[in-house]
C-alpha atoms as a PDB file:
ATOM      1  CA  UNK A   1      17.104  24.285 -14.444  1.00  0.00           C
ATOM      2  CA  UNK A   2      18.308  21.293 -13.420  1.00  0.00           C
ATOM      3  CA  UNK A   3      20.746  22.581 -10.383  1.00  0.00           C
ATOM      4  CA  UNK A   4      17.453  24.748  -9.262  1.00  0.00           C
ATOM      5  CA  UNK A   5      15.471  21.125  -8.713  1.00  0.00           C
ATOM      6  CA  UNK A   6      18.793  19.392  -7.131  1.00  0.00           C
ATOM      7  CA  UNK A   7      18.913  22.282  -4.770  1.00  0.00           C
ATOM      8  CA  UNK A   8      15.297  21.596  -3.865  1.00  0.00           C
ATOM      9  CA  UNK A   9      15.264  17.918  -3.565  1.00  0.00           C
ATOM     10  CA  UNK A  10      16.603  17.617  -0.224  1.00  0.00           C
ATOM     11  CA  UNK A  11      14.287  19.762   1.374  1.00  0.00           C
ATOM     12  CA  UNK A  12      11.344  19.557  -0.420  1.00  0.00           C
ATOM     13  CA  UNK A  13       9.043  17.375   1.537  1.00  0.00           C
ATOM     14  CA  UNK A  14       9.808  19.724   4.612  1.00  0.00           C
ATOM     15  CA  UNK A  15       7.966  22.557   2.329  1.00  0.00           C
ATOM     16  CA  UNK A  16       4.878  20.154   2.745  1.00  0.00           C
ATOM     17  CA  UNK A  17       4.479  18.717   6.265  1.00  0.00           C
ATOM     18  CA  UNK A  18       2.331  20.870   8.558  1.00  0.00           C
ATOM     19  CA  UNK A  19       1.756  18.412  10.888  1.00  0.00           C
ATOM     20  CA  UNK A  20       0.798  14.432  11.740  1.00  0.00           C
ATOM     21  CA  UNK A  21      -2.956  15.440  10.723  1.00  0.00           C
ATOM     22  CA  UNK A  22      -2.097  16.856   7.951  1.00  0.00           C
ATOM     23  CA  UNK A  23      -1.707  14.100   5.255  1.00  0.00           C
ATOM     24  CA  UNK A  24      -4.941  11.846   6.466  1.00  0.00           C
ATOM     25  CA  UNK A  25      -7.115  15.020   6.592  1.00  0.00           C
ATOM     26  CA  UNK A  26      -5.458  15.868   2.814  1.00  0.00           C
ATOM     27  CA  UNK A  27      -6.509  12.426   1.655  1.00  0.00           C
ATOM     28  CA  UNK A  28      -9.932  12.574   3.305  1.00  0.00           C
ATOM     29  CA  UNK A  29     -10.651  16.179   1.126  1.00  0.00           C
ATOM     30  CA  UNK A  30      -9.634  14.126  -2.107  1.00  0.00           C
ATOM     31  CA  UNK A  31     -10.919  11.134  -1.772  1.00  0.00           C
ATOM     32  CA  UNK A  32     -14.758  12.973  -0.865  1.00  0.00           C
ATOM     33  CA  UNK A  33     -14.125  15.119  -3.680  1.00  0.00           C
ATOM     34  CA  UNK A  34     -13.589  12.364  -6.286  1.00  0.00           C
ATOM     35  CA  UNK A  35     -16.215  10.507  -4.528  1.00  0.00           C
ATOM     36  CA  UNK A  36     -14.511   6.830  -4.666  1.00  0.00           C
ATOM     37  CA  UNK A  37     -15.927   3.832  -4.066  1.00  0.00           C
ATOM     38  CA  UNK A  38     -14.279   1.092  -2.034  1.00  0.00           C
ATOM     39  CA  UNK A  39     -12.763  -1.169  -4.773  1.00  0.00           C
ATOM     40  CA  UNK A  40     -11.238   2.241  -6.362  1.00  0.00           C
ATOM     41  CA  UNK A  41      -7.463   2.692  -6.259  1.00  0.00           C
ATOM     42  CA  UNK A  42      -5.225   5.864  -6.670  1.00  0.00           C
ATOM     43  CA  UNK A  43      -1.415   6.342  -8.295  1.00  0.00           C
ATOM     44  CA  UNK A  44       0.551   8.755  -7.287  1.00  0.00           C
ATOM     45  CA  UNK A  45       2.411   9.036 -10.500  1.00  0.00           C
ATOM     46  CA  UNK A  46       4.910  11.910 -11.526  1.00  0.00           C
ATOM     47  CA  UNK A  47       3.769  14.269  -8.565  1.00  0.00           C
ATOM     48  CA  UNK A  48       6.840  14.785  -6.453  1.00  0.00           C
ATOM     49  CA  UNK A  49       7.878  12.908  -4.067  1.00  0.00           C
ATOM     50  CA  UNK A  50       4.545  11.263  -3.476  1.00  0.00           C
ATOM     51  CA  UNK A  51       3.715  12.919   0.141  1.00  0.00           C
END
């Protein structure tokens, strides 16, 4: 298992960028769908390499 995840790790992030847009457009969806307010904060915690 472990050798399957080292493989990965050096290319994983590339598996996830579709383009500059992509991430603020991503955040924009979650943030609506949680419906935060201003003073709210978010961790990233445990979720891959935290793109």
């Amino acid at each position: 298992m472990r050798d399957h995840y080292d493989g990965l790790a050096a290319e994983y992030d590339e598996h996830w960028v579709y383009g500059p847009e992509y991430i603020p457009w991503l955040s924009g969806r979650i943030a609506e769908a949680l419906v935060l307010a201003p003073t709210d904060r978010i961790a990233d915690i445990g979720s891959g390499t935290g793109l």
